[in-house]
Protein backbone atom coordinates (compact mmCIF):
# COMPACT_ATOMS: atom_id res chain seq x y z
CA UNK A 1 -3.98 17.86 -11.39
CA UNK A 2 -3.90 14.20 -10.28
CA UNK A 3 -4.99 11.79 -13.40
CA UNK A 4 -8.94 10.75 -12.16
CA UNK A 5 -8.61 13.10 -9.55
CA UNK A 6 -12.01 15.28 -11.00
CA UNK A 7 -14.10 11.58 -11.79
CA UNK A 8 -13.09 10.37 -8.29
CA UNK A 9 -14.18 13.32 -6.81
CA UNK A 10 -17.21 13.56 -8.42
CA UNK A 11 -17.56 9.74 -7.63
CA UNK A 12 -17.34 10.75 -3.95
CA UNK A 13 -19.75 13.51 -4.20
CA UNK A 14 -22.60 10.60 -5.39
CA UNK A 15 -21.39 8.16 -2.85
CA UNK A 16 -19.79 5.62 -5.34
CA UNK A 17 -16.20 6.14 -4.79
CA UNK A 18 -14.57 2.49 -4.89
CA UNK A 19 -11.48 2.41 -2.26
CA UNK A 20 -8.99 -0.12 -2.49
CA UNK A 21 -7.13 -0.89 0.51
CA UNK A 22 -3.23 -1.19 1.56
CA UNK A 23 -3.80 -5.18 1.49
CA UNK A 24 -5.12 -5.13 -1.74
CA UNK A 25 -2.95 -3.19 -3.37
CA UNK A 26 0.15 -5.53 -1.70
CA UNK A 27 -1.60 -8.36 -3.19
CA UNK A 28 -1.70 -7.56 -6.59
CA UNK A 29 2.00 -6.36 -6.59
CA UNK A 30 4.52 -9.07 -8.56
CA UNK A 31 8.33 -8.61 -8.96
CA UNK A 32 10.28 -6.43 -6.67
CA UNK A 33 6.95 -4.78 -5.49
CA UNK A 34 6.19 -8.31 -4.43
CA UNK A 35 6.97 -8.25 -0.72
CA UNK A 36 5.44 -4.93 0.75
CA UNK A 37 2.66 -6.90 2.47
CA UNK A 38 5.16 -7.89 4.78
CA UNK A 39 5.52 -4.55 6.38
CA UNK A 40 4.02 -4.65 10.03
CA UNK A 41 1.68 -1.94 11.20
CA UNK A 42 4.27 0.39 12.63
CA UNK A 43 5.68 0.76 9.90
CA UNK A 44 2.37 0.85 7.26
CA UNK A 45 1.77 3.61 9.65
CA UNK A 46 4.99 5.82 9.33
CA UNK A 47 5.11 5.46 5.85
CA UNK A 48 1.28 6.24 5.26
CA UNK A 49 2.83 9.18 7.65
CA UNK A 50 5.93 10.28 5.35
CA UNK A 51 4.18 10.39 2.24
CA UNK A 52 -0.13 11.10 2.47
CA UNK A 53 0.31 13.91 4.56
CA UNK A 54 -0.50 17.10 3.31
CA UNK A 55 2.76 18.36 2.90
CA UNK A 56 3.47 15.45 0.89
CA UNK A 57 0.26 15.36 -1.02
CA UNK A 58 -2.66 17.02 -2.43
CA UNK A 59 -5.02 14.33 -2.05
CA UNK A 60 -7.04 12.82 1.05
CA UNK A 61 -6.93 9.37 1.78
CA UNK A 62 -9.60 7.23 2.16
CA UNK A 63 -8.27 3.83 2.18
CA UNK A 64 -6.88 1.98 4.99
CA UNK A 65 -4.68 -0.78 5.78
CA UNK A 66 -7.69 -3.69 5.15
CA UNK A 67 -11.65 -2.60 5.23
CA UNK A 68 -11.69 -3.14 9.14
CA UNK A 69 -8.35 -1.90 10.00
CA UNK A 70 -7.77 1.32 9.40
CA UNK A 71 -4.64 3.38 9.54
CA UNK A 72 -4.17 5.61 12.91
CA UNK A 73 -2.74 8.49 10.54
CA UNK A 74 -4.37 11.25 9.74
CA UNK A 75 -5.97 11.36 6.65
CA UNK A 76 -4.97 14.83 5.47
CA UNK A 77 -7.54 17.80 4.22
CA UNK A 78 -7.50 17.18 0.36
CA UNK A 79 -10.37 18.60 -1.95
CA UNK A 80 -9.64 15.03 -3.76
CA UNK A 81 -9.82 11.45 -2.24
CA UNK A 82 -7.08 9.67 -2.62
CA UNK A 83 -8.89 5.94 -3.50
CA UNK A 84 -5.95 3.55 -3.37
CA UNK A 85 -2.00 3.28 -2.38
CA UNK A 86 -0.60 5.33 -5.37
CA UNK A 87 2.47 3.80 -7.17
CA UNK A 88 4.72 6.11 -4.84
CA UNK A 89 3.16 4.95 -2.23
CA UNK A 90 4.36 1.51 -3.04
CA UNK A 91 7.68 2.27 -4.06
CA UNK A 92 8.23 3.92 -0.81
CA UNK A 93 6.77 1.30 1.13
CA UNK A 94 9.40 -0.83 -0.66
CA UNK A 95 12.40 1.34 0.35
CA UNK A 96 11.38 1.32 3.64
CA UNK A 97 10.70 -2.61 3.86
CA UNK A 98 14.73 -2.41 2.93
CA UNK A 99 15.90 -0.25 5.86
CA UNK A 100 13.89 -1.90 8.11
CA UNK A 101 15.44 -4.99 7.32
CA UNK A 102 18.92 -3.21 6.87
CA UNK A 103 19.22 -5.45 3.14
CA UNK A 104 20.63 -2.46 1.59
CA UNK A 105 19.97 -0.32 -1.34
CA UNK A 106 16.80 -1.78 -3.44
CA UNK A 107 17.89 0.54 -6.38
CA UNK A 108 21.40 -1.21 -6.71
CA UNK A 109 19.65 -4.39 -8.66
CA UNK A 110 21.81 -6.24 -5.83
CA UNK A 111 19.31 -9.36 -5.03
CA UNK A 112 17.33 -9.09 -1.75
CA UNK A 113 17.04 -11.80 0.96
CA UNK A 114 13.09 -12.67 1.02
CA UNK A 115 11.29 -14.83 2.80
CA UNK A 116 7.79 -15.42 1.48
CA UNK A 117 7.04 -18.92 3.22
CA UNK A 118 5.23 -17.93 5.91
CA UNK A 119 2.63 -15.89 4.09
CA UNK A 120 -1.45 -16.17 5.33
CA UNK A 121 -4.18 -14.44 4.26
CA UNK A 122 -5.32 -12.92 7.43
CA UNK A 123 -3.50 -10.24 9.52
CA UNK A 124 -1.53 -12.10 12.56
CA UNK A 125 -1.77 -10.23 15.71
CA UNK A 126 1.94 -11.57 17.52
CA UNK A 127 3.52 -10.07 14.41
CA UNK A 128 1.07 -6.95 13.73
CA UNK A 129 1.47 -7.21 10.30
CA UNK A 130 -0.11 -8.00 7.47
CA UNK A 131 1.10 -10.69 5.17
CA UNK A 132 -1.20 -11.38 1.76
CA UNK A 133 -1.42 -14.30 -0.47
CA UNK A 134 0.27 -14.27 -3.70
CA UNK A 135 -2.17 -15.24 -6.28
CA UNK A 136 -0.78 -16.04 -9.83
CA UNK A 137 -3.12 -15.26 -12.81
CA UNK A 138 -3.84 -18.47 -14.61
CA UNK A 139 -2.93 -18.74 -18.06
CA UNK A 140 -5.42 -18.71 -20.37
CA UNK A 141 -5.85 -18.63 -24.48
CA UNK A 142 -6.79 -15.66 -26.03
């Protein structure tokens, strides 16, 4: 049994399940998480492919790539919704990002080439990805 996987789907059930898209999951991501918003949509797709189906998991998904993109994947035939991008999700996403781009092996702790310069907020449609802002928390006393 998935942790929250009996309060989500009762959360469902009364209409108040909170989903939390692919975007905004990149977005909060820091360290060597940092970069999977860079994956285009081709790719979002396969891996949404490889690892939500039901073979892979238990759980139906109901988030997307933003709320008004979705994901042309099937979202599987779960019992329980599957609310966000779960952390192997995102680690996957990762090791894929590092084929794609042929860097080599992520696990290695050898240092990846990055790019994050040309980051926007908004999806850009001659790349067909989507790139998120990185937003730094702000330090505050406490």
């Amino acid at each position: 049994m998935y942790p929250a996987a009996v309060t989500n789907w009762n959360r469902e059930r009364e209409d108040a399940l909170d989903v939390t898209h692919f975007v905004e999951t990149a977005d909060r991501q820091t360290g060597m998480y940092a970069e999977i918003g860079n994956i285009d949509e081709d790719a979002l797709e396969n891996a949404v492919a490889a690892c939500c189906s039901d073979s892979q998991c238990l759980k139906r998904r109901e988030w997307d790539a933003s709320e008004s993109e979705e994901i042309d994947v099937p979202r599987g035939d779960g019992e329980f919704p599957c609310r966000e991008p779960c952390s192997l999700f995102v680690a996957a996403v990762r090791e894929f990002l590092a084929t794609e781009r042929g860097i080599g092996k992520t696990n290695s702790g050898t240092k990846t080439n990055r790019d994050s310069s040309n980051r926007s907020a908004t999806r850009t449609s001659d790349r067909r990805s989507w790139t998120v802002p990185r937003s730094r928390p702000s330090a505050t006393a406490t």
